[in-house]
Protein backbone atom coordinates (compact mmCIF):
# COMPACT_ATOMS: atom_id res chain seq x y z
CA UNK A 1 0.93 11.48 9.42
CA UNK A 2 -0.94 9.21 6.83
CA UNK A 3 -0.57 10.42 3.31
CA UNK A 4 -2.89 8.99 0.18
CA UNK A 5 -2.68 9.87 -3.10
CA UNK A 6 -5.11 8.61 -5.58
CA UNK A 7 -5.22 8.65 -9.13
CA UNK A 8 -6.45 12.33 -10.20
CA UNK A 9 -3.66 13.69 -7.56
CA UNK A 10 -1.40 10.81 -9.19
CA UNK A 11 -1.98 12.55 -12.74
CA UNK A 12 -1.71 16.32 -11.32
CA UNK A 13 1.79 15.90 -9.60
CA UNK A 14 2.86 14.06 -13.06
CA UNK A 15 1.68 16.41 -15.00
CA UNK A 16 2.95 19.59 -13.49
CA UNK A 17 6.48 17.81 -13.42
CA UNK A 18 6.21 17.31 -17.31
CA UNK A 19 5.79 21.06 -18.98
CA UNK A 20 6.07 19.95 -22.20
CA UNK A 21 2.83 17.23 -21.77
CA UNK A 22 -0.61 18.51 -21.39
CA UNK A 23 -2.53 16.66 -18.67
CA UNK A 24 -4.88 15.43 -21.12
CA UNK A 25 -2.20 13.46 -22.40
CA UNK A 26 -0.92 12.50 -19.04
CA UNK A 27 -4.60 11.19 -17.99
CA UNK A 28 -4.61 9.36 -21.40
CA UNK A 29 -1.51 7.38 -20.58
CA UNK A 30 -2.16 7.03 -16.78
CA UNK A 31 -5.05 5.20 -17.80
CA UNK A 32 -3.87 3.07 -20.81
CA UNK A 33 -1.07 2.20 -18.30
CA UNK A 34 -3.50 0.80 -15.32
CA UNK A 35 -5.72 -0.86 -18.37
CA UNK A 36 -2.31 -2.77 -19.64
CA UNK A 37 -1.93 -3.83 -15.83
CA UNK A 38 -5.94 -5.09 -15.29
CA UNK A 39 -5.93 -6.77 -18.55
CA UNK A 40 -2.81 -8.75 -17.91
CA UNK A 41 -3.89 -9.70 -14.50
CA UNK A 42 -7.48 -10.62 -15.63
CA UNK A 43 -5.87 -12.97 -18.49
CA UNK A 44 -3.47 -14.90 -15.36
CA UNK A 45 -0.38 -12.90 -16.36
CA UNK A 46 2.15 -11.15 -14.25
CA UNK A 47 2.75 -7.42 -14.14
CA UNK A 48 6.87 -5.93 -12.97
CA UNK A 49 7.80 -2.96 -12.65
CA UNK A 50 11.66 -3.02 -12.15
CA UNK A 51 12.49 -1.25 -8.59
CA UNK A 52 8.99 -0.63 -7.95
CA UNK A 53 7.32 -4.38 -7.43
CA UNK A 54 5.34 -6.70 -9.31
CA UNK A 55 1.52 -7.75 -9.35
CA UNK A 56 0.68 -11.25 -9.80
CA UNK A 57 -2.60 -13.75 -8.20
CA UNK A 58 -2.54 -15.83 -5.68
CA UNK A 59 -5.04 -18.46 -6.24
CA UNK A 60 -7.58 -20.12 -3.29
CA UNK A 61 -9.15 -23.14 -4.26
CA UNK A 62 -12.52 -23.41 -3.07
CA UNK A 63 -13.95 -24.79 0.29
CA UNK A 64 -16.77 -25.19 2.18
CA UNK A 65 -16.62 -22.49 5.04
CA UNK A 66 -19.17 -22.01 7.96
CA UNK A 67 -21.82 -19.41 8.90
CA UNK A 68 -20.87 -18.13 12.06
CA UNK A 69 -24.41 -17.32 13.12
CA UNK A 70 -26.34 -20.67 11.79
CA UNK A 71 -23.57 -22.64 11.87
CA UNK A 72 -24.43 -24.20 7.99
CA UNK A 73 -21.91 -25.50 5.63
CA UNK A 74 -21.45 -22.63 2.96
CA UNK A 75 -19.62 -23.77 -0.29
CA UNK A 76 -17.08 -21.29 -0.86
CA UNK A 77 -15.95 -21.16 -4.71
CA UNK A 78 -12.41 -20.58 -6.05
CA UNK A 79 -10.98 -17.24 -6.31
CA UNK A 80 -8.01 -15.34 -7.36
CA UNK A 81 -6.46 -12.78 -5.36
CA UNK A 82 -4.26 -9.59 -6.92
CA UNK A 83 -1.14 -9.51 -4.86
CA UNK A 84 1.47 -7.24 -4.95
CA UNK A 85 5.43 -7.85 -3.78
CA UNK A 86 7.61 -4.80 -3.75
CA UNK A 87 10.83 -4.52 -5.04
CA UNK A 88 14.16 -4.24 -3.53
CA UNK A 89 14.29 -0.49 -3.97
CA UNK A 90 11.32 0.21 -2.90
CA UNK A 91 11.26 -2.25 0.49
CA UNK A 92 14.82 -0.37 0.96
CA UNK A 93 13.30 3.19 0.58
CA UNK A 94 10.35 2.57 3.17
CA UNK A 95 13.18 1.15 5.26
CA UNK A 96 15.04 4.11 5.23
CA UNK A 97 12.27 6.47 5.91
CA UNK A 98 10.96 4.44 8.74
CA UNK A 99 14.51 4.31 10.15
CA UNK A 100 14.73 8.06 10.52
């Protein structure tokens, strides 16, 4: 069974683990966290989080693709991709789990 978490479940479970932090706070630094992580991708930087993985872009040049319907040339421009390798610990974890 498929289990998702997004970010207002992310900042509930943190919260209720911390008893000495209100969520307010929590929420505050949840966010301010993720901004740190867009804003260093958006300026072409790279983003690790020891254990966890790190965030970096993979860049595609641009091409001229096809319409599949018409046929046409399309230009395609250049674009960056966020791309995200895990870390050791983590790939190890998921290995475990999916072992059992």
């Amino acid at each position: 069974m498929q289990q998702a978490i997004n970010k207002s479940d992310f900042i509930n479970n943190l919260s209720s683990n911390c008893d000495t932090i209100t969520e307010t706070i929590v929420d505050d630094a949840v966010r301010e966290i993720l901004d740190l992580m867009v804003d260093t991708l958006v300026n072409d930087g790279r983003v690790e989080v020891r254990g966890f993985g790190s965030f970096c872009l993979h860049h595609r040049r641009a091409r001229i693709g096809r319409n599949p319907k018409t046929g046409e040339s399309v230009p395609v421009p250049a674009k960056a991709i966020p791309h995200f390798k895990p870390g050791k610990a983590l790939r190890e974890a998921v290995n475990e789990k999916v072992a059992l």
